[in-house]
PDB file of N, CA and C in Angstrom:
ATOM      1  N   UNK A   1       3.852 -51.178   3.076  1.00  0.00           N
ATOM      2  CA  UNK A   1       3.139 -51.978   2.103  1.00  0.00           C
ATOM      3  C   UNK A   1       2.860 -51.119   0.873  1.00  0.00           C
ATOM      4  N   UNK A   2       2.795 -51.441  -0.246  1.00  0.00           N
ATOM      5  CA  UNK A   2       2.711 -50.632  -1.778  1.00  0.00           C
ATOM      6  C   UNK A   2       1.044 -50.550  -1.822  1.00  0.00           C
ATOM      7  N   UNK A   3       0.747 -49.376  -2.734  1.00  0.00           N
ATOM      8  CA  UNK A   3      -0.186 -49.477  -2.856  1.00  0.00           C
ATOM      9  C   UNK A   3      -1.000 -50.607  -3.654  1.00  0.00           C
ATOM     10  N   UNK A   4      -0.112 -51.342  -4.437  1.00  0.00           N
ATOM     11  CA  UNK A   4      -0.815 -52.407  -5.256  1.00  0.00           C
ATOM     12  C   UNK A   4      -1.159 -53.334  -3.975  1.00  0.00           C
ATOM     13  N   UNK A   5      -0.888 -53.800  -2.881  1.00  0.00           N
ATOM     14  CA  UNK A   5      -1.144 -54.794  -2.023  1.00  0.00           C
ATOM     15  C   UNK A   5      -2.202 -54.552  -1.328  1.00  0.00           C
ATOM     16  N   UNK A   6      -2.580 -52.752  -1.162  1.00  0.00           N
ATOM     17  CA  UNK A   6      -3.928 -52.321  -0.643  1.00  0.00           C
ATOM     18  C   UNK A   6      -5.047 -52.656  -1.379  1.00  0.00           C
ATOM     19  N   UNK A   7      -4.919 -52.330  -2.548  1.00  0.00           N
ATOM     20  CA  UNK A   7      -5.759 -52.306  -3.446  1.00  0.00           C
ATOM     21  C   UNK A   7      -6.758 -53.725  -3.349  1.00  0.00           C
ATOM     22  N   UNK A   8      -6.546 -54.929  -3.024  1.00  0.00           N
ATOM     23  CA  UNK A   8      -7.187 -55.822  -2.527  1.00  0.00           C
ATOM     24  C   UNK A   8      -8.493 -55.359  -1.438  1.00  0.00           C
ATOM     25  N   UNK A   9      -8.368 -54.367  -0.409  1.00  0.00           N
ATOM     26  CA  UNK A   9      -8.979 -54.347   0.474  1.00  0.00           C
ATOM     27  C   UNK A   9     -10.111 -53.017   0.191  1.00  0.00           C
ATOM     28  N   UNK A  10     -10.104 -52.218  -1.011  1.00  0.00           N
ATOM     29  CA  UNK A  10     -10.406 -51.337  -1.683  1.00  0.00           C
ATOM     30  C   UNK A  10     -11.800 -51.707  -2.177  1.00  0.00           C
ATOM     31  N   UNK A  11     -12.735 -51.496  -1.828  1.00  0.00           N
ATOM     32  CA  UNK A  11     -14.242 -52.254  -2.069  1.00  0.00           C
ATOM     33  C   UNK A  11     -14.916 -53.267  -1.831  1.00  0.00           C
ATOM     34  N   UNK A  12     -14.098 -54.180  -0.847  1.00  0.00           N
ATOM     35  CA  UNK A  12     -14.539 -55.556  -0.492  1.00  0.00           C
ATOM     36  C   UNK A  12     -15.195 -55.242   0.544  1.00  0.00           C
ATOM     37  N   UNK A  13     -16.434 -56.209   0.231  1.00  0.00           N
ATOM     38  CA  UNK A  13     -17.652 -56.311   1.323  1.00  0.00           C
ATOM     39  C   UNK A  13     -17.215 -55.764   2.613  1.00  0.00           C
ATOM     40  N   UNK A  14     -16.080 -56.930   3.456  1.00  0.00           N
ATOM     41  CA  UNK A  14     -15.762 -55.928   4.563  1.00  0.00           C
ATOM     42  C   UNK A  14     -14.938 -55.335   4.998  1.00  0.00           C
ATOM     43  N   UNK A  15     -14.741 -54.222   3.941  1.00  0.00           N
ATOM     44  CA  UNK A  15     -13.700 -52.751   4.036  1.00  0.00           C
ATOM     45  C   UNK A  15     -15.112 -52.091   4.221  1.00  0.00           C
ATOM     46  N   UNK A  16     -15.322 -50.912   5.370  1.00  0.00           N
ATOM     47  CA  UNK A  16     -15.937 -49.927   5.305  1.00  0.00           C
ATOM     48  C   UNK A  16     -14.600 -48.436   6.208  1.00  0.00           C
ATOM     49  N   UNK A  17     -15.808 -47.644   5.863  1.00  0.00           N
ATOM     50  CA  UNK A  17     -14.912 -46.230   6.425  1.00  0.00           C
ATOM     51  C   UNK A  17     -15.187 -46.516   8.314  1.00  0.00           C
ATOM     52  N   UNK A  18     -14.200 -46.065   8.418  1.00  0.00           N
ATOM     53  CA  UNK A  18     -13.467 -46.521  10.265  1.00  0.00           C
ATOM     54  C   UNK A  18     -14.921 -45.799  10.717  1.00  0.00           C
ATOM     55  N   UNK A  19     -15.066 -44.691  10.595  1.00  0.00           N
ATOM     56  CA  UNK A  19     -15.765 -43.479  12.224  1.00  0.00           C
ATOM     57  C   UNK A  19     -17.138 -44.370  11.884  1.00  0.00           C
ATOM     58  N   UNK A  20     -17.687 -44.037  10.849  1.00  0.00           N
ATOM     59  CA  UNK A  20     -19.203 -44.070  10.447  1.00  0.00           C
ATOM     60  C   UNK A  20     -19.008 -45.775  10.979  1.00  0.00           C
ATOM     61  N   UNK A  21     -18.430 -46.966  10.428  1.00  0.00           N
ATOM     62  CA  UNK A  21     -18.772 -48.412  10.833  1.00  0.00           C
ATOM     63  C   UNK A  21     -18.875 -48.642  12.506  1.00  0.00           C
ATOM     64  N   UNK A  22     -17.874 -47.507  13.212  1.00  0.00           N
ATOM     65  CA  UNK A  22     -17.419 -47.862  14.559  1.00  0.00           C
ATOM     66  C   UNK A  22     -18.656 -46.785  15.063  1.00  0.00           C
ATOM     67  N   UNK A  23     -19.275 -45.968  14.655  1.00  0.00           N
ATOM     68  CA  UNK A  23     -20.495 -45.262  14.834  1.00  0.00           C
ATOM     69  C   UNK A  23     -21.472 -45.625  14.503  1.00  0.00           C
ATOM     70  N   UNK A  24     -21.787 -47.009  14.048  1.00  0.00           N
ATOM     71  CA  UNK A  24     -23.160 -47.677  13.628  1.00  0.00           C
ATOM     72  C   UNK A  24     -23.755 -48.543  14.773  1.00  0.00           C
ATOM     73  N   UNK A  25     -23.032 -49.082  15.485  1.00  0.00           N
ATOM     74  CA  UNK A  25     -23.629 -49.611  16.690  1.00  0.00           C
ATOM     75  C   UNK A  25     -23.470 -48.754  17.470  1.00  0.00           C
ATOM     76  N   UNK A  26     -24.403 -50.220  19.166  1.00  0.00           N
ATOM     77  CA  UNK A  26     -24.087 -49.349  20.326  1.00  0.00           C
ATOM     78  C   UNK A  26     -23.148 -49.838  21.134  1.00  0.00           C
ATOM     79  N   UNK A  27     -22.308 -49.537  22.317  1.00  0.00           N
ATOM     80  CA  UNK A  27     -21.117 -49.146  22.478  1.00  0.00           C
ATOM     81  C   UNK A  27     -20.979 -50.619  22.035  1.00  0.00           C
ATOM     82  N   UNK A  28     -18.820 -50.810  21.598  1.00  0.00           N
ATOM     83  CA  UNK A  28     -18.558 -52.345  21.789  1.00  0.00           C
ATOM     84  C   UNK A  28     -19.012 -53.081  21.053  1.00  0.00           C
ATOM     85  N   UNK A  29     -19.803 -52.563  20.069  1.00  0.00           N
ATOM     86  CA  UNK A  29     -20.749 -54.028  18.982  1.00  0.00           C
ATOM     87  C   UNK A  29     -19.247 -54.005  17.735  1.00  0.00           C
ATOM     88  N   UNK A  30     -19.025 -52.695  17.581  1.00  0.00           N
ATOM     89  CA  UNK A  30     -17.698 -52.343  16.697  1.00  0.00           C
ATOM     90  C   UNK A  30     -16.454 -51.898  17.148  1.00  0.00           C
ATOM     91  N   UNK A  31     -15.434 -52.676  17.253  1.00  0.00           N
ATOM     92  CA  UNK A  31     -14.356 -52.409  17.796  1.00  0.00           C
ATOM     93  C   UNK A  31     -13.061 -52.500  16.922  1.00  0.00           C
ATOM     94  N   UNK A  32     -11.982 -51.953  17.336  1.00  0.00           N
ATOM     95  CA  UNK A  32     -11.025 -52.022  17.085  1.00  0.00           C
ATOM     96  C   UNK A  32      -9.772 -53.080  17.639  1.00  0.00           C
ATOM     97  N   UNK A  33      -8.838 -54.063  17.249  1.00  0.00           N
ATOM     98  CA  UNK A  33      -7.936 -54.472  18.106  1.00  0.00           C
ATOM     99  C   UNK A  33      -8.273 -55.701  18.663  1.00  0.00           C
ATOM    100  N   UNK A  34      -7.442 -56.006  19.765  1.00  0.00           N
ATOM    101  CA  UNK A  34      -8.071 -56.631  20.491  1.00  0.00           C
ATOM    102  C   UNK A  34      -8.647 -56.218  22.017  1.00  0.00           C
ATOM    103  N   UNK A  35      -9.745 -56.119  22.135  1.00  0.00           N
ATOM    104  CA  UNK A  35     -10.276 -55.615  23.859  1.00  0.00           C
ATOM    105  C   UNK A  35     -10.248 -53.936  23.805  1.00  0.00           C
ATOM    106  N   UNK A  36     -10.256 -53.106  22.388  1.00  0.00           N
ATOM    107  CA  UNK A  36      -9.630 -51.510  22.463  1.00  0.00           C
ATOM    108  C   UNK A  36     -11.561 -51.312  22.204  1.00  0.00           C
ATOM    109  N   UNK A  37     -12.043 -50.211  23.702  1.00  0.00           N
ATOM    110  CA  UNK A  37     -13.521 -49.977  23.630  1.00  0.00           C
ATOM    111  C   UNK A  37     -13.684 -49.108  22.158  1.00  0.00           C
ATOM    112  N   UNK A  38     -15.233 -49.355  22.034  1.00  0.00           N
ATOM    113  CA  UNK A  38     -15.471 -48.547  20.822  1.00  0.00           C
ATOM    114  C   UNK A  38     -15.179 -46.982  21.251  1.00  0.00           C
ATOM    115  N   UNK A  39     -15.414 -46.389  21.967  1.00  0.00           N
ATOM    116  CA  UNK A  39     -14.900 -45.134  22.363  1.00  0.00           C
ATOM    117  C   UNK A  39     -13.620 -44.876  21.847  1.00  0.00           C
ATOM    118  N   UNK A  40     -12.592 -45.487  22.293  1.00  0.00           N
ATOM    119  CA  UNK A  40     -11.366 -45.352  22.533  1.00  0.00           C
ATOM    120  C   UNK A  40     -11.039 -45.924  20.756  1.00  0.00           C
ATOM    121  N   UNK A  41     -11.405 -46.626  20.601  1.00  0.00           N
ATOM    122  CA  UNK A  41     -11.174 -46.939  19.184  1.00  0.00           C
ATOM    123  C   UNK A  41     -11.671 -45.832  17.870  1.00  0.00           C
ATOM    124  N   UNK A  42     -12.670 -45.133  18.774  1.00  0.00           N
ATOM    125  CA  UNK A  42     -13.332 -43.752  17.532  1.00  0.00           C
ATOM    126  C   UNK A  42     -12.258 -42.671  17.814  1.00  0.00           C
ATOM    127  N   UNK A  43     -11.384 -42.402  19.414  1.00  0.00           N
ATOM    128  CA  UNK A  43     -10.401 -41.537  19.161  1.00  0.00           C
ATOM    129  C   UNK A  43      -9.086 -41.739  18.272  1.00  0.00           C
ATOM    130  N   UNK A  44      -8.798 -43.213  18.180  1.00  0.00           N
ATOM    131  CA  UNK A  44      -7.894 -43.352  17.299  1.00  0.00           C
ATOM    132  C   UNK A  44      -8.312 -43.286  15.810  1.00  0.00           C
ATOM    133  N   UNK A  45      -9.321 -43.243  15.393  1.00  0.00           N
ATOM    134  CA  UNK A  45      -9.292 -42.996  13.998  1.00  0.00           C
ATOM    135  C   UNK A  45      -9.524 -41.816  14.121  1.00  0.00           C
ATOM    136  N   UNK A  46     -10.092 -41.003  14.684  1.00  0.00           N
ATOM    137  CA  UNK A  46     -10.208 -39.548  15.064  1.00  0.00           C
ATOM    138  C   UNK A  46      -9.131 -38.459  14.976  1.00  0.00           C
ATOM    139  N   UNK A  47      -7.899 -39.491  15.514  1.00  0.00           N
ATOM    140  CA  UNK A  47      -6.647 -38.834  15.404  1.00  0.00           C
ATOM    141  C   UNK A  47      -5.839 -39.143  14.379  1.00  0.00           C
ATOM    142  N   UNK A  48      -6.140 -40.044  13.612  1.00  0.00           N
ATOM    143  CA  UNK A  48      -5.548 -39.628  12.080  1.00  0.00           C
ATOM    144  C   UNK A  48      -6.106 -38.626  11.145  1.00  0.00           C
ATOM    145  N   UNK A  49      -7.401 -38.868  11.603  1.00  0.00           N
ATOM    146  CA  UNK A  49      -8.076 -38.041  10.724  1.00  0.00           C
ATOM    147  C   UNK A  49      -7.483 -36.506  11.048  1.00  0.00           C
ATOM    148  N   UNK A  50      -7.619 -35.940  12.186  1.00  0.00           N
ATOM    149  CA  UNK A  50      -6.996 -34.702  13.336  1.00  0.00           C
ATOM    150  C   UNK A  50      -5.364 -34.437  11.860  1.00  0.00           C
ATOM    151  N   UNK A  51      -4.959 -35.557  11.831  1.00  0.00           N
ATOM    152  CA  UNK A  51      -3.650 -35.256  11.294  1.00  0.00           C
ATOM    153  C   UNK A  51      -3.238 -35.074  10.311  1.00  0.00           C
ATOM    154  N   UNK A  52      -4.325 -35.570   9.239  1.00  0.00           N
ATOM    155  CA  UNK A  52      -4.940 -35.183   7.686  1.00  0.00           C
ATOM    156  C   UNK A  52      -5.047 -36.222   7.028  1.00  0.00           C
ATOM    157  N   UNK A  53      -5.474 -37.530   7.473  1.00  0.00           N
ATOM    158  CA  UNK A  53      -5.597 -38.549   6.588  1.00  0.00           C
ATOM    159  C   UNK A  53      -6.686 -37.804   5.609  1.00  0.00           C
ATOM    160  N   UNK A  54      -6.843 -38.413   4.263  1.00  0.00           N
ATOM    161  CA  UNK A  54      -7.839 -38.209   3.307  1.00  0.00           C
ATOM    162  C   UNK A  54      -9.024 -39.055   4.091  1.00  0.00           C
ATOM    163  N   UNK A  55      -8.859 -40.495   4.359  1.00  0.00           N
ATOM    164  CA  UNK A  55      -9.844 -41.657   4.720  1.00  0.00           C
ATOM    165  C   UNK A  55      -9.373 -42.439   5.359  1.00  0.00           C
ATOM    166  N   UNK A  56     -10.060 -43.233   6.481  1.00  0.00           N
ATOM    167  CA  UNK A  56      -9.453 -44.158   7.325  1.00  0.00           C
ATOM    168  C   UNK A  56     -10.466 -45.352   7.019  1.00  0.00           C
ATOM    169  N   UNK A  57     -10.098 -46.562   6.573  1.00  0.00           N
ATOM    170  CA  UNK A  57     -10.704 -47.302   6.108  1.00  0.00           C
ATOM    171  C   UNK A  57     -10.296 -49.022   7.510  1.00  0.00           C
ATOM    172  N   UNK A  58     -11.952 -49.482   7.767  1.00  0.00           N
ATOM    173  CA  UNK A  58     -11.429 -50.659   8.624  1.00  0.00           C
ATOM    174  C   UNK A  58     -11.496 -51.807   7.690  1.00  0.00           C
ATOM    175  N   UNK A  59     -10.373 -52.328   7.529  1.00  0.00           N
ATOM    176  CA  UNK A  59     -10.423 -53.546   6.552  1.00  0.00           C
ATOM    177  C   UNK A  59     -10.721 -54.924   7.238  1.00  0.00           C
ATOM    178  N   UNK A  60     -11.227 -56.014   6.756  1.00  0.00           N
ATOM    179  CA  UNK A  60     -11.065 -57.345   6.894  1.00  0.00           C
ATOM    180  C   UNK A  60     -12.096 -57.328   8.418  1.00  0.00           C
ATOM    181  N   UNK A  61     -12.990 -56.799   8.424  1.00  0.00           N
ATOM    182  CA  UNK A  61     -13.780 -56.647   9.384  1.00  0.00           C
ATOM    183  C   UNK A  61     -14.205 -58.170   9.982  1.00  0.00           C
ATOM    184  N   UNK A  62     -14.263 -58.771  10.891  1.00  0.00           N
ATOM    185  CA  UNK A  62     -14.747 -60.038  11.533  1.00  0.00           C
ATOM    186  C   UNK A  62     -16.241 -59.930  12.007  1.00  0.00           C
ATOM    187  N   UNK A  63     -16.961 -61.057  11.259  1.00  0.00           N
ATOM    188  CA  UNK A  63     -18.351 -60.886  12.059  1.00  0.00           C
ATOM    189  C   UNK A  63     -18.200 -61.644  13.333  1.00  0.00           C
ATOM    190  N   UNK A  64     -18.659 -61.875  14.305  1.00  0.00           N
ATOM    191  CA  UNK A  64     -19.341 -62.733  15.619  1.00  0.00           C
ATOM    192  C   UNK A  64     -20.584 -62.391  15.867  1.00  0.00           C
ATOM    193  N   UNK A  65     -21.269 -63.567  16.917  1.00  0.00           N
ATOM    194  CA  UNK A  65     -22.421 -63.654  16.975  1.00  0.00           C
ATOM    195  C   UNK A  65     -23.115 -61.810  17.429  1.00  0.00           C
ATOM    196  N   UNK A  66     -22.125 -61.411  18.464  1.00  0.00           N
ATOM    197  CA  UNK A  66     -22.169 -60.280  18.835  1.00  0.00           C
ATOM    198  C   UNK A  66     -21.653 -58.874  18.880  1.00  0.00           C
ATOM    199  N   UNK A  67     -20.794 -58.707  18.040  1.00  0.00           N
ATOM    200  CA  UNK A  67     -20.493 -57.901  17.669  1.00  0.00           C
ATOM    201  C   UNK A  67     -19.204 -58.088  16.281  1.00  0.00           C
ATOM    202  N   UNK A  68     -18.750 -56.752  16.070  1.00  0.00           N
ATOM    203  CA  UNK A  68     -17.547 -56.908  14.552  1.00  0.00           C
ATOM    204  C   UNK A  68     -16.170 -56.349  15.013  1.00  0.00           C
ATOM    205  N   UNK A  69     -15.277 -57.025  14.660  1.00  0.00           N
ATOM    206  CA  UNK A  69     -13.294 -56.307  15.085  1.00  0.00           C
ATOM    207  C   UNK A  69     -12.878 -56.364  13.677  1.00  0.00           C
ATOM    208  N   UNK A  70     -11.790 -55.301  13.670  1.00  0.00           N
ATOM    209  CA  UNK A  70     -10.422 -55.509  13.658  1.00  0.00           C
ATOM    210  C   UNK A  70      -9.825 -54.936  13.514  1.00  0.00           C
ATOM    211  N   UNK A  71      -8.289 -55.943  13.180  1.00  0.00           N
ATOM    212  CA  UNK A  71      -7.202 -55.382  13.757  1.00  0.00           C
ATOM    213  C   UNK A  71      -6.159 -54.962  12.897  1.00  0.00           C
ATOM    214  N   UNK A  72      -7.099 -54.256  11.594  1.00  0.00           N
ATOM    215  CA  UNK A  72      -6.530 -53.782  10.751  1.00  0.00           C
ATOM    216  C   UNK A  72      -6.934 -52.394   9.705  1.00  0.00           C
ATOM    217  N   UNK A  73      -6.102 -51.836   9.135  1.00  0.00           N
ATOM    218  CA  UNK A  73      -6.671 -50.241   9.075  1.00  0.00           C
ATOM    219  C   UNK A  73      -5.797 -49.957   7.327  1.00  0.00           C
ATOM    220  N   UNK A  74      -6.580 -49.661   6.789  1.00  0.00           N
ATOM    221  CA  UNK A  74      -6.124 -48.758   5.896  1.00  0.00           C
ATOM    222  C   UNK A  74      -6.135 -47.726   5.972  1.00  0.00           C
ATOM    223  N   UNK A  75      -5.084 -46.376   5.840  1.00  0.00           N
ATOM    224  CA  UNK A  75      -5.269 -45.135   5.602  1.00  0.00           C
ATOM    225  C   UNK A  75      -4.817 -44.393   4.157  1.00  0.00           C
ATOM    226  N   UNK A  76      -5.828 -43.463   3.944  1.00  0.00           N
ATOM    227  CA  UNK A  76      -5.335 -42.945   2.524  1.00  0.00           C
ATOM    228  C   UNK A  76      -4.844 -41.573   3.176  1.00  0.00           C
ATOM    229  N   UNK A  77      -3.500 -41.598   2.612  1.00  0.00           N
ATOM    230  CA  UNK A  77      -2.945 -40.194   2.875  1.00  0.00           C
ATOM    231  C   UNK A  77      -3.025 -39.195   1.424  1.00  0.00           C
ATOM    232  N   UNK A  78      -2.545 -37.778   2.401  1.00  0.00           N
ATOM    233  CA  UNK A  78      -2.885 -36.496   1.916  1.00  0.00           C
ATOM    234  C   UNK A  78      -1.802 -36.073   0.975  1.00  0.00           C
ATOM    235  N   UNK A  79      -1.501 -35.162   0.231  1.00  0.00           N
ATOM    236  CA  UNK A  79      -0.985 -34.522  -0.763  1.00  0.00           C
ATOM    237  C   UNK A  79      -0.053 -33.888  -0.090  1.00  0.00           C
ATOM    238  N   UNK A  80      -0.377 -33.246   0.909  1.00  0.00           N
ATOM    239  CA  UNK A  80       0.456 -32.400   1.757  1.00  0.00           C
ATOM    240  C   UNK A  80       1.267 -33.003   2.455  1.00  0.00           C
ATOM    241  N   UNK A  81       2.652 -32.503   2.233  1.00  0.00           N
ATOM    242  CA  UNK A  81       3.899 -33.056   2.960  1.00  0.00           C
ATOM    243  C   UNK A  81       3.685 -32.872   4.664  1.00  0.00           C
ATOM    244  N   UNK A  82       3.215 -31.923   5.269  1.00  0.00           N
ATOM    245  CA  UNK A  82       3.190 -32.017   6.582  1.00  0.00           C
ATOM    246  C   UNK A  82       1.855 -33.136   7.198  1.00  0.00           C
ATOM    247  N   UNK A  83       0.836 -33.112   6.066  1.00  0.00           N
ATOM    248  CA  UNK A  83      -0.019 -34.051   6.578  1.00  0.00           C
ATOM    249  C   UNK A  83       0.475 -35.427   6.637  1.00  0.00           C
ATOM    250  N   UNK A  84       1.029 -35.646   5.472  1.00  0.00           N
ATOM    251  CA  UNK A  84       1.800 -37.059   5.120  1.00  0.00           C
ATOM    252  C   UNK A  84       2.700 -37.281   6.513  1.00  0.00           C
ATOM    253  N   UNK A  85       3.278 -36.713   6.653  1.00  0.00           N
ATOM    254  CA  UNK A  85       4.287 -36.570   7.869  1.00  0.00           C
ATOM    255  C   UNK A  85       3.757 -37.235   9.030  1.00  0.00           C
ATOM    256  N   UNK A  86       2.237 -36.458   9.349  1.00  0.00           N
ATOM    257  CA  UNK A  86       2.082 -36.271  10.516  1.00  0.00           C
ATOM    258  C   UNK A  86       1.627 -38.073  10.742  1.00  0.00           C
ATOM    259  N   UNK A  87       0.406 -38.056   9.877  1.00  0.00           N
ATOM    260  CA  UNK A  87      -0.188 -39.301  10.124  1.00  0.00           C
ATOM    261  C   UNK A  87       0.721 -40.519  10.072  1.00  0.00           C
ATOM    262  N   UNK A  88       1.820 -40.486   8.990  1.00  0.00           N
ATOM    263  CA  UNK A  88       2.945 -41.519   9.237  1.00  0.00           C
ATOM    264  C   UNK A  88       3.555 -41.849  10.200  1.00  0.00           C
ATOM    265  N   UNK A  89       3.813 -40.780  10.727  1.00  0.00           N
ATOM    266  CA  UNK A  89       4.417 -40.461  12.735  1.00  0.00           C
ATOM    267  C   UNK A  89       3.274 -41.771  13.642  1.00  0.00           C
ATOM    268  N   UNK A  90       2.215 -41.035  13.540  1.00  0.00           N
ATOM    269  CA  UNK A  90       1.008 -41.841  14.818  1.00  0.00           C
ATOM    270  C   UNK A  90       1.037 -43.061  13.611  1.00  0.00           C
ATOM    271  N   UNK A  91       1.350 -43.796  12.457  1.00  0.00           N
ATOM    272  CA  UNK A  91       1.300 -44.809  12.232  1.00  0.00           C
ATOM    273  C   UNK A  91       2.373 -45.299  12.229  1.00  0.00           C
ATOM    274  N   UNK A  92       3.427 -45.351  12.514  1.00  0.00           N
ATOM    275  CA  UNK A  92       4.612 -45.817  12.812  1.00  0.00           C
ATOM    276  C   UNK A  92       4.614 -45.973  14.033  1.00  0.00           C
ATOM    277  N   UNK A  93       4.291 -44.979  14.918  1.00  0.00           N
ATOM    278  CA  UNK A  93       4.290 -45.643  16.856  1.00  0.00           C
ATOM    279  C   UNK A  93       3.172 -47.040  16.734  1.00  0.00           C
ATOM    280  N   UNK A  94       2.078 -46.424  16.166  1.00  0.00           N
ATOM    281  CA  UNK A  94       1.692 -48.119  16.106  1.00  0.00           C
ATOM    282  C   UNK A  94       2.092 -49.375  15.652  1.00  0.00           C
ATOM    283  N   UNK A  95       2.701 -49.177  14.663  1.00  0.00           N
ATOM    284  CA  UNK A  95       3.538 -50.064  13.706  1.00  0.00           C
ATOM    285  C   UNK A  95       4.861 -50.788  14.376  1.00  0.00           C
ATOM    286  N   UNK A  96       5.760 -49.972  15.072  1.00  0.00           N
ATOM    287  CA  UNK A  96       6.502 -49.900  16.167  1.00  0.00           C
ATOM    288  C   UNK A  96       6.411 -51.086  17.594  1.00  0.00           C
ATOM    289  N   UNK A  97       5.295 -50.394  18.339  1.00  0.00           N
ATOM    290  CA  UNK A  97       4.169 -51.083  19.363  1.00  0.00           C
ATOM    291  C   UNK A  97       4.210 -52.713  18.733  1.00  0.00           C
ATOM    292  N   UNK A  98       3.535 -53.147  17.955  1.00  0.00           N
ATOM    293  CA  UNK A  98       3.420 -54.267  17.155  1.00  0.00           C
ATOM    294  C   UNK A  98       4.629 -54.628  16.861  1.00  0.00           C
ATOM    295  N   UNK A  99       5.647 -54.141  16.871  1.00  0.00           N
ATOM    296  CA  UNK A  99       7.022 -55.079  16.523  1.00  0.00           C
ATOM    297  C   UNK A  99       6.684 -55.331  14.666  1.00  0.00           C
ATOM    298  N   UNK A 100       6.299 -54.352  14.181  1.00  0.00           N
ATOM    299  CA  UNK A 100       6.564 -53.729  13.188  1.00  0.00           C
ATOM    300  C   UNK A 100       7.611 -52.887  12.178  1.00  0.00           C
ATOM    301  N   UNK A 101       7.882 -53.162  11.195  1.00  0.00           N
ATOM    302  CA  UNK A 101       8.489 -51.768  10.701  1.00  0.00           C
ATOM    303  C   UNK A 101       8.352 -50.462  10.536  1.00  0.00           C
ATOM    304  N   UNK A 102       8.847 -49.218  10.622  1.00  0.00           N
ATOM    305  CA  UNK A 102       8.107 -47.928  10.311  1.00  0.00           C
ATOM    306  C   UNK A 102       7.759 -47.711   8.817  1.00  0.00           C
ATOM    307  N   UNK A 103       6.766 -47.092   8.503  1.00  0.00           N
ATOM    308  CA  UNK A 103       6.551 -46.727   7.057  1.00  0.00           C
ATOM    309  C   UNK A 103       7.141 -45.694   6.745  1.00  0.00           C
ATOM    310  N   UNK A 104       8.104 -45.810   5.205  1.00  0.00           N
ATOM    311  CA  UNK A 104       8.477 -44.879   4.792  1.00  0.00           C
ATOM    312  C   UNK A 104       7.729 -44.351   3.673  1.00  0.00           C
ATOM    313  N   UNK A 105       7.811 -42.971   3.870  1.00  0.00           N
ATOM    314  CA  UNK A 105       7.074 -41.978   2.439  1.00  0.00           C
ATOM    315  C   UNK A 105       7.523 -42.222   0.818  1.00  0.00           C
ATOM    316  N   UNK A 106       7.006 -43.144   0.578  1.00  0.00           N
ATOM    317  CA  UNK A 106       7.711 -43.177  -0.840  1.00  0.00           C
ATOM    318  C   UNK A 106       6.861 -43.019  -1.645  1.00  0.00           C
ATOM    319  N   UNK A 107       5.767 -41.826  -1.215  1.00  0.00           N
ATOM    320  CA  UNK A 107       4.904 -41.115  -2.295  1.00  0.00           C
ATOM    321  C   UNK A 107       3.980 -42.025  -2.414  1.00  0.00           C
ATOM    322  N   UNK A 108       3.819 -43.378  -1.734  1.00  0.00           N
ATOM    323  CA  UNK A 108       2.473 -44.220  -1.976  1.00  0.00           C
ATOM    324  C   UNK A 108       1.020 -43.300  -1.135  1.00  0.00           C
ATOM    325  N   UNK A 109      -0.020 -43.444  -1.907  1.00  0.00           N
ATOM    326  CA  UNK A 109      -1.277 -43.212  -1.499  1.00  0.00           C
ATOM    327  C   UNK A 109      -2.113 -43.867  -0.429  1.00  0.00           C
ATOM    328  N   UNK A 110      -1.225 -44.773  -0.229  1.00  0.00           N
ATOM    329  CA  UNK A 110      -1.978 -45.663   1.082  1.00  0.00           C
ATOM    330  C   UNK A 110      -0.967 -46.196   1.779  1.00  0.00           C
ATOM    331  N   UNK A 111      -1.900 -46.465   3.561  1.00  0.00           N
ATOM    332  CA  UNK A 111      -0.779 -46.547   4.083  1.00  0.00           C
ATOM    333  C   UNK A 111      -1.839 -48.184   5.010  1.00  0.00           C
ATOM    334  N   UNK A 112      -0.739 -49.349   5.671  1.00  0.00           N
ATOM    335  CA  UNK A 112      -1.677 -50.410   5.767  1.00  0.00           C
ATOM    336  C   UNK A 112      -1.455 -50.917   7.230  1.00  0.00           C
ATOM    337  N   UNK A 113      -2.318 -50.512   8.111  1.00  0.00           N
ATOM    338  CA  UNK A 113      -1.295 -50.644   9.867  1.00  0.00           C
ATOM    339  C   UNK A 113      -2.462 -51.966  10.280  1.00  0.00           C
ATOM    340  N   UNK A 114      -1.261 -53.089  10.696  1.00  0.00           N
ATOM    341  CA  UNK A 114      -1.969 -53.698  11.923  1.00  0.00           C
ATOM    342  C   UNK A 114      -2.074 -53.558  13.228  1.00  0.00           C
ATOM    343  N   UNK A 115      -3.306 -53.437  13.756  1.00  0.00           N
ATOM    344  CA  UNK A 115      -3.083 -52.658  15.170  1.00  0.00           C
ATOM    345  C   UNK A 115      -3.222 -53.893  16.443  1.00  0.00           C
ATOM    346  N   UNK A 116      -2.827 -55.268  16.121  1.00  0.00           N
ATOM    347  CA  UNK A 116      -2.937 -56.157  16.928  1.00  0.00           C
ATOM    348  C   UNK A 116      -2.467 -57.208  16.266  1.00  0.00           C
TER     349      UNK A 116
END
């Protein structure tokens, strides 16, 4: 996806940053996916981050009566060719998984994974 198509999700009410939103409740109120525990959902943004994202952003957040999902992620990538690399890798197996395309590096600043 180009960065002009991210740019939509770039300050809207519910785009917040992945760790801190999925770290504001208690367990499961914030999740990722569909049925992925909040635990397990803080290691996956954990591990982009691990790989050099700049920011992992949860877009298009869903309210319910009881808790917030989803199943979608912006990442801003790094300057650095091996970081770029890396995080493209773990976003392409996801991308993949989903019956997705892989993302290619074409120097865009953002990268846009659905994870369900």
């Amino acid at each position: 996806m180009s960065d002009e198509f991210v740019q939509r999700f770039l300050g809207a009410e519910n785009t917040k940053e992945a760790l801190a939103w999925l770290k504001a409740g208690p367990d499961n109120i914030h999740t990722l996916a569909e049925g992925l525990p909040t635990e397990n959902s803080i290691e996956l943004i954990q591990g982009f981050y691990d790989a050099g994202a700049k920011e992992v952003l949860a877009v298009e957040i869903d309210e319910y009566d009881d808790f917030q999902n989803t199943g979608k992620l912006v990442i801003e990538l790094s300057d650095d060719p091996a970081e770029r690399a890396a995080v493209l890798e773990k976003a392409d197996e996801i991308a993949i998984s989903q019956g997705f395309n892989p993302e290619q590096d074409s120097g865009q600043r953002y990268v846009f994974l659905m994870l369900d």
